[in-house]
Protein backbone atom coordinates (compact mmCIF):
# COMPACT_ATOMS: atom_id res chain seq x y z
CA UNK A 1 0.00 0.00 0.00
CA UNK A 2 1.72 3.52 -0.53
CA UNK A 3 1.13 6.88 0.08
CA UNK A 4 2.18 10.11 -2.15
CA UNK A 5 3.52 12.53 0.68
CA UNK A 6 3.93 16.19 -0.66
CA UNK A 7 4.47 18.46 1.71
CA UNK A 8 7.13 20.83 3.79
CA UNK A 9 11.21 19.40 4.36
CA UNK A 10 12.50 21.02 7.42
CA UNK A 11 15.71 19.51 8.91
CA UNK A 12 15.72 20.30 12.69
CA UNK A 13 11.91 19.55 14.32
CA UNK A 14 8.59 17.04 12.91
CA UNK A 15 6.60 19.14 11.10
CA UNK A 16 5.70 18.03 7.43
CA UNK A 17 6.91 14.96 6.10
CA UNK A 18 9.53 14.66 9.05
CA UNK A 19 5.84 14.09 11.14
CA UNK A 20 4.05 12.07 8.66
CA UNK A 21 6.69 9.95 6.46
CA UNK A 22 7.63 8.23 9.55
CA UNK A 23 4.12 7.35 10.98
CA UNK A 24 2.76 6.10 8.01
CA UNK A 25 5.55 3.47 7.28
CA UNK A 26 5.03 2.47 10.61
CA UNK A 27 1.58 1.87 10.11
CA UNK A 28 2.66 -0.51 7.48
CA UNK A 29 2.13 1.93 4.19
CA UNK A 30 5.24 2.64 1.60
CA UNK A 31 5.45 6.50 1.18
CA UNK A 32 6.81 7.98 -1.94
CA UNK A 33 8.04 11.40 -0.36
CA UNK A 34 7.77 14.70 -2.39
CA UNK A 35 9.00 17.88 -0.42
CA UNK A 36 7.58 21.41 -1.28
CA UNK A 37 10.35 23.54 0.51
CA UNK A 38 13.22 22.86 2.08
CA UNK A 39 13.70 24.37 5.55
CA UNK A 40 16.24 24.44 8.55
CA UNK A 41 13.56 24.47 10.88
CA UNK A 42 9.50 25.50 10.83
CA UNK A 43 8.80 28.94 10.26
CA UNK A 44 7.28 29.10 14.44
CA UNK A 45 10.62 29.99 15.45
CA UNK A 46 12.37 33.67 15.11
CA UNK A 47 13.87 31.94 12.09
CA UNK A 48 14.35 29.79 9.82
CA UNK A 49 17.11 28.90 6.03
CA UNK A 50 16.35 27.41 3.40
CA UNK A 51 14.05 27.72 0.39
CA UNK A 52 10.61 27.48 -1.40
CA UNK A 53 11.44 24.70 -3.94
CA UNK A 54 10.88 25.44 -7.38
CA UNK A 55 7.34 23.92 -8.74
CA UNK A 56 8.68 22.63 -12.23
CA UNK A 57 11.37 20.89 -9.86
CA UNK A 58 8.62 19.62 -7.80
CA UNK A 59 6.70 18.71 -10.92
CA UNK A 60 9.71 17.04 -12.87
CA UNK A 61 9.88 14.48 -9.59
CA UNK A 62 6.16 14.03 -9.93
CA UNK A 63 6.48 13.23 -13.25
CA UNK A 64 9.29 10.74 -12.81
CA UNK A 65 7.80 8.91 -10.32
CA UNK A 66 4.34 8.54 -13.07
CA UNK A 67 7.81 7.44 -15.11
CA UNK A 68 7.89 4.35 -13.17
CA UNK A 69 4.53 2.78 -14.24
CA UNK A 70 3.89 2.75 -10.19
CA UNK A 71 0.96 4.94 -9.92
CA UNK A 72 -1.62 2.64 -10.14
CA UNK A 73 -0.71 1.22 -6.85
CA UNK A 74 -0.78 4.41 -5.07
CA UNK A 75 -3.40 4.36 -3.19
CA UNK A 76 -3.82 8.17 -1.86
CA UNK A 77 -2.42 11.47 -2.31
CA UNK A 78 -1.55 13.12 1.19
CA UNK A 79 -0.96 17.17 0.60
CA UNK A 80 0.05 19.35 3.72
CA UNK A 81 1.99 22.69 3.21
CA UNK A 82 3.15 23.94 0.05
CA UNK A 83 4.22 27.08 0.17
CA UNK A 84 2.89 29.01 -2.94
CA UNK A 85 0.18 28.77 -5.51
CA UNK A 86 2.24 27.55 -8.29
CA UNK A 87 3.10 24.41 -5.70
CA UNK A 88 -0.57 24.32 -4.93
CA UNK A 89 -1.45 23.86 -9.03
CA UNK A 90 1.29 21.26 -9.40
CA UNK A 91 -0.13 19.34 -6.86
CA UNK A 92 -3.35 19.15 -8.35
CA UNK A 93 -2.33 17.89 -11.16
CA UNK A 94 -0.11 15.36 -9.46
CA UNK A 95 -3.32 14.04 -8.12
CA UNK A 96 -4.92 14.22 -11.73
CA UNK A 97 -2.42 11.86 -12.47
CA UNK A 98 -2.77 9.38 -9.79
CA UNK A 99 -6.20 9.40 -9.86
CA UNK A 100 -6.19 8.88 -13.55
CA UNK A 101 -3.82 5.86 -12.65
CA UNK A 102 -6.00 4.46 -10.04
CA UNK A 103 -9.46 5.30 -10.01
CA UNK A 104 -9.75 4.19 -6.51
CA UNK A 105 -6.93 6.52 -5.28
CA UNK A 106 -7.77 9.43 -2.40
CA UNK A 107 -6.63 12.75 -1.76
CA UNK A 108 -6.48 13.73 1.66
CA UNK A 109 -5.73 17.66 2.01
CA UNK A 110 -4.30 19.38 5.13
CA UNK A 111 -4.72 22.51 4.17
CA UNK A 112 -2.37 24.37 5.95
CA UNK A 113 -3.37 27.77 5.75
CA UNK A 114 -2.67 29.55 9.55
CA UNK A 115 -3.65 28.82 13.42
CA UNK A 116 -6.18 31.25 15.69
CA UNK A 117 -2.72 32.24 17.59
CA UNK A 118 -1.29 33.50 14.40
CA UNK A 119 -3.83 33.56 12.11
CA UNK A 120 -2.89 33.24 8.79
CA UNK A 121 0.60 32.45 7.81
CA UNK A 122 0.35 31.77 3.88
CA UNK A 123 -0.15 34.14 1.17
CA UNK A 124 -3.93 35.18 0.63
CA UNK A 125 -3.73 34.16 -2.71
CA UNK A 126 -2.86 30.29 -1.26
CA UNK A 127 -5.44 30.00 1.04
CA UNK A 128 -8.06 30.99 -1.73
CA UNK A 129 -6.75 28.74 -3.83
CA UNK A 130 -7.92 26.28 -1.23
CA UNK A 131 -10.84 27.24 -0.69
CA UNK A 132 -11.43 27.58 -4.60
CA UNK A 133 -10.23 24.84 -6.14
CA UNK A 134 -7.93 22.23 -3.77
CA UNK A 135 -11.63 21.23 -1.77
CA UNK A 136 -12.79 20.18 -4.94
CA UNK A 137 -10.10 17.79 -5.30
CA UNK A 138 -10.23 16.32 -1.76
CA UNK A 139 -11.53 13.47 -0.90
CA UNK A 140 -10.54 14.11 2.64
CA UNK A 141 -10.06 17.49 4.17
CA UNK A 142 -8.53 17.92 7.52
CA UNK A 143 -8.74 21.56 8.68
CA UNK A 144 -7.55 22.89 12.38
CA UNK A 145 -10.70 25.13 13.56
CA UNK A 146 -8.97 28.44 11.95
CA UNK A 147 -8.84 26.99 8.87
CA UNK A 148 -12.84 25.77 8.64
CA UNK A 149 -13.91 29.03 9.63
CA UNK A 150 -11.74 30.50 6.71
CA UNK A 151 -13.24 27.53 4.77
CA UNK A 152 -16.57 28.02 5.21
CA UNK A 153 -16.52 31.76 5.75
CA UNK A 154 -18.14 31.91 9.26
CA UNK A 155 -17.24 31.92 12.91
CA UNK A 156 -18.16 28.46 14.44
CA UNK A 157 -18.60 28.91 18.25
CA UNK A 158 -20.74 25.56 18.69
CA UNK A 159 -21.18 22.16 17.60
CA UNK A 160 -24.18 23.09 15.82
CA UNK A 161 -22.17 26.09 13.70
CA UNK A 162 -19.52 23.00 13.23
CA UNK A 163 -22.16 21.11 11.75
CA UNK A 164 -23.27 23.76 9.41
CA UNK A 165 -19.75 24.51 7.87
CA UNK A 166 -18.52 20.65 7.42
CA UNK A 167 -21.93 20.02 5.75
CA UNK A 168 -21.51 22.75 3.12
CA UNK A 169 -18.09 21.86 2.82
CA UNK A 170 -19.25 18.02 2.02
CA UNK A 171 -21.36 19.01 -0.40
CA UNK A 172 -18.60 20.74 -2.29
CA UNK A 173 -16.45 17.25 -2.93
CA UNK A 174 -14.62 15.59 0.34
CA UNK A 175 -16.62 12.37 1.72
CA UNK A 176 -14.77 13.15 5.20
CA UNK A 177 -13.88 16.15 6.88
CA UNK A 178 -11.70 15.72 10.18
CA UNK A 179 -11.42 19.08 11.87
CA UNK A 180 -8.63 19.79 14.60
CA UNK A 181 -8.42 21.78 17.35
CA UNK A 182 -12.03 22.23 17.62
CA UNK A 183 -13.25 25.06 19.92
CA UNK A 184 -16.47 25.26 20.59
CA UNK A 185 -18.64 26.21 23.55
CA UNK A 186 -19.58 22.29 24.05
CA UNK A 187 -15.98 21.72 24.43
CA UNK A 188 -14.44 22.21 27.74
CA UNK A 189 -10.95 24.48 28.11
CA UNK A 190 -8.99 21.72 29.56
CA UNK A 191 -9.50 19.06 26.38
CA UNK A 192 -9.07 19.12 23.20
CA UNK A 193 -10.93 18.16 20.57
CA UNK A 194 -11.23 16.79 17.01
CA UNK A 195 -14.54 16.44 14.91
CA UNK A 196 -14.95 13.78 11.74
CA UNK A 197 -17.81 14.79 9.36
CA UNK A 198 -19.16 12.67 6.84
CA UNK A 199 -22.87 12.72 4.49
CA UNK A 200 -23.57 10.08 7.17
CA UNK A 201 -22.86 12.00 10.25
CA UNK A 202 -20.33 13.66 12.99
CA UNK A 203 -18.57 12.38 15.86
CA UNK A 204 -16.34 13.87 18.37
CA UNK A 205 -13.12 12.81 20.48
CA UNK A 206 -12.11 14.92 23.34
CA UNK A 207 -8.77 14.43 24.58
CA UNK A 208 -7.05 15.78 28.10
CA UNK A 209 -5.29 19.00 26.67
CA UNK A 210 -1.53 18.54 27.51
CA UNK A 211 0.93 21.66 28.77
CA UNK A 212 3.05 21.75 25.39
CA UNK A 213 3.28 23.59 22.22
CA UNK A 214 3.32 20.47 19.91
CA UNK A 215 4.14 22.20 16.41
CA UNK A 216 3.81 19.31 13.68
CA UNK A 217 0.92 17.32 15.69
CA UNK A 218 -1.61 18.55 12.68
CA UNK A 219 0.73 17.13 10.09
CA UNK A 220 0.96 13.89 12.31
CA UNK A 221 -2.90 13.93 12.49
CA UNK A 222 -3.79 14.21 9.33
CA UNK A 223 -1.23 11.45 8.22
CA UNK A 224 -2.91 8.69 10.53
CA UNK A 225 -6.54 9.51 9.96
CA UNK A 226 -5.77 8.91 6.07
CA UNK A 227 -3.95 5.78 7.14
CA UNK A 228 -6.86 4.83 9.73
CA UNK A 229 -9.29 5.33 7.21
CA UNK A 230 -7.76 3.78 4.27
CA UNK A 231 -7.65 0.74 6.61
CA UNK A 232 -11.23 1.00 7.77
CA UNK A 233 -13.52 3.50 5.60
CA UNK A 234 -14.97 4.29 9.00
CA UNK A 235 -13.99 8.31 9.52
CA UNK A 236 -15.53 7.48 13.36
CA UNK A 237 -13.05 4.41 13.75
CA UNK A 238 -10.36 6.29 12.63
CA UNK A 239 -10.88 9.09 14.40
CA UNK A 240 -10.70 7.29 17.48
CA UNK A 241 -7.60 5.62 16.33
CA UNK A 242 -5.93 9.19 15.28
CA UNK A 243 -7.18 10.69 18.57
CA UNK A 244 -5.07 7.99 20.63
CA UNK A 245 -1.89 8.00 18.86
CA UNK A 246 -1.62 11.91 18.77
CA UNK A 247 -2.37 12.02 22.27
CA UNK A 248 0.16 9.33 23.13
CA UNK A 249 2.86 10.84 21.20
CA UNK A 250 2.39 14.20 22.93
CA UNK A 251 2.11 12.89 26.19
CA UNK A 252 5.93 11.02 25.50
CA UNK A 253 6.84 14.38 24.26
CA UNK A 254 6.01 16.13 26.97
CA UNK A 255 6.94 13.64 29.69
CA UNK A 256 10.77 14.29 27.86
CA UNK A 257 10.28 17.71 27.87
CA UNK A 258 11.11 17.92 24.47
CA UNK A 259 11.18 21.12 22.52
CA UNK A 260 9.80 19.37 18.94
CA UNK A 261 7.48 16.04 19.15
CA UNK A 262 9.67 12.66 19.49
CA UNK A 263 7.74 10.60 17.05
CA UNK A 264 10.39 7.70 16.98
CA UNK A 265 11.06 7.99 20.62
CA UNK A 266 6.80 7.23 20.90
CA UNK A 267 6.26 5.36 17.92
CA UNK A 268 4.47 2.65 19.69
CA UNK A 269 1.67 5.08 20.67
CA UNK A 270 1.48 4.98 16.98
CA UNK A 271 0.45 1.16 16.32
CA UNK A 272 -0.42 0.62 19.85
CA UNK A 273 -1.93 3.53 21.95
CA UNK A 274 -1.30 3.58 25.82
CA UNK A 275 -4.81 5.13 26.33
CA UNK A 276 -8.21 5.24 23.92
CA UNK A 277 -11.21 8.17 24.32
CA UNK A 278 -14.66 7.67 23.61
CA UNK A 279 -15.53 8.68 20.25
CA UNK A 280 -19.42 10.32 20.50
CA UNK A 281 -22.05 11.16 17.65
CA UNK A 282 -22.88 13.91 18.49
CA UNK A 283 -25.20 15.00 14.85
C-alpha cells in the first residue's frame, strides 16, 4: 500500500513529512516522499534557512515517479503545506495523475493555511486557492478550527455552527472532513478536541489538553486519519484511532520535555496507543 507525501522538508523539528513519512511506514504503508520547501527548521521559530522549492522541480519528480509505471498502486495522495500557488497547481495535477492511474486513489488535504494564535501564515492568494479549487479535489479534508472558519466563511462557536460549515463543505467534494483543534462552547478548556464529518454523520473525540506547544501534531494527524481510514472506511473508527496515537505521542513528548514532538522515541503510541477516548455522535 503507498502513500504520495507532498508536503514541507524542514531539517531540525517534525513538522511536514519529518511528522508524517515516519508514521505512516510504521503503520505498514510505503510513502513515496515529495517535499515542497526545504527548511532548517519551521517557520514558528524567530527563524528559519532554506528555500521554497521550485514547482517545475517539484513537478519534474512528480512526473518521474508517473515514469515508473507505479501509480496505479498508489493508493492516496496526502498534501500538507506547500508554500505558494504555483506548488498548490502542481499538486493538483499530481493528483490528476494518480487518480487517472488508479481510479480508486484518495486525496487527503491538510490545508495548511494559519492557526487562531497566528492567524494566517500563507499568502492570501494560497489560502483561496484552497478554498477555490484544492476542496474540490479532496476526498478528505482535515482543517484545524482556523482553517474551517476561513473555509466556510463563518465563525463556528458551537457544535451546531460546526455542523453547518462541514456540511456545506461536504457538499462541495470531500466524503470526510476531520477538523482539529475544535473550539467550541460544548468543548471544555482543559480538552481538546477533534470532529470527523461525513454525508452520514459527525462524531467527536475529546482528549485531556496537555501543557506543550506540539508544532507538527496537525501534520501527524492528518497522516494517521488517512492511514486509519484507508484501513477501515470508517472516519468514526479512525478518528478514534488518530485521537489515541496523537495524544500518546504528545504525552511522550512532553513527559521528555522535548522542545519538537519525538515521534520515533513514541512510535508505539502509533500502532499501539497507551490510552483510547470515547468517540461520541454527536449529529
Amino acid at each position: 500500500m503507498a502513500i504520495l507525501s507532498i508536503q514541507s522538508a524542514v531539517a531540525y523539528g517534525s513538522v511536514g513529512n519529518a511528522a508524517a513519512v515516519f508514521p505512516l511506514q510504521r503503520l505498514g504503508f510505503e510513502v513515496w516522499r515529495v517535499d515542497t520547501v526545504l527548511f532548517s527548521n519551521h517557520t514558528g521559530y524567530d527563524a528559519w534557512r532554506g528555500t521554497v522549492l521550485d514547482p517545475e522541480l517539484v513537478g519534474e519528480i512528480l512526473r518521474g515517479i508517473e515514469e515508473r509505471g507505479v501509480l496505479p498502486g498508489c493508493e492516496a495522495v496526502l498534501s500538507g503545506y506547500l508554500g505558494s500557488l504555483e506548488l498548490g497547481r502542481v499538486v493538483l495535477d499530481g493528483v490528476a495523475r494518480v487518480k487517472r492511474a488508479n481510479s480508486g486513489a484518495l486525496y487527503c488535504c491538510d490545508p495548511v493555511l494559519g492557526d487562531a494564535d497566528r492567524g494566517l501564515f500563507v499568502k492570501p492568494e494560497l489560502a483561496e486557492f484552497f478554498r477555490a479549487e484544492a476542496l474540490g479535489f479532496a476526498d478528505i479534508l482535515t482543517p484545524n478550527h482556523f482553517e474551517l472558519e476561513k473555509f466556510a466563511a463563518s465563525r463556528v462557536s458551537t457544535l451546531g455552527a460546526a455542523k453547518a460549515a462541514c456540511g456545506s463543505l461536504l457538499t462541495r467534494g470531500p466524503r470526510a472532513i476531520l477538523v482539529t483543534s475544535l473550539d467550541v462552547t460544548e468543548v471544555a478548556k482543559g480538552s481538546a478536541a477533534m470532529l470527523a464529518a461525513t454525508p452520514e454523520g459527525g462524531w467527536l473525540v475529546r482528549t485531556p489538553r496537555l501543557p506543550i506547544v506540539a508544532n507538527g501534531a496537525g501534520d501527524l494527524t492528518a497522516a494517521l486519519f488517512l492511514a486509519h481510514y484507508l484501513k477501515t472506511r470508517d472516519a468514526a473508527a479512525a478518528l478514534g484511532e488518530t485521537a489515541a496515537a496523537v495524544h500518546g505521542v504528545i504525552a511522550e513528548t512532553a513527559r521528555l520535555e522535548a522542545a519538537e514532538l519525538q515521534i520515533v522515541a513514541a512510535q508505539e503510541a502509533l500502532a499501539t496507543p497507551p490510552q483510547r477516548f470515547s468517540v461520541e455522535r454527536v449529529f
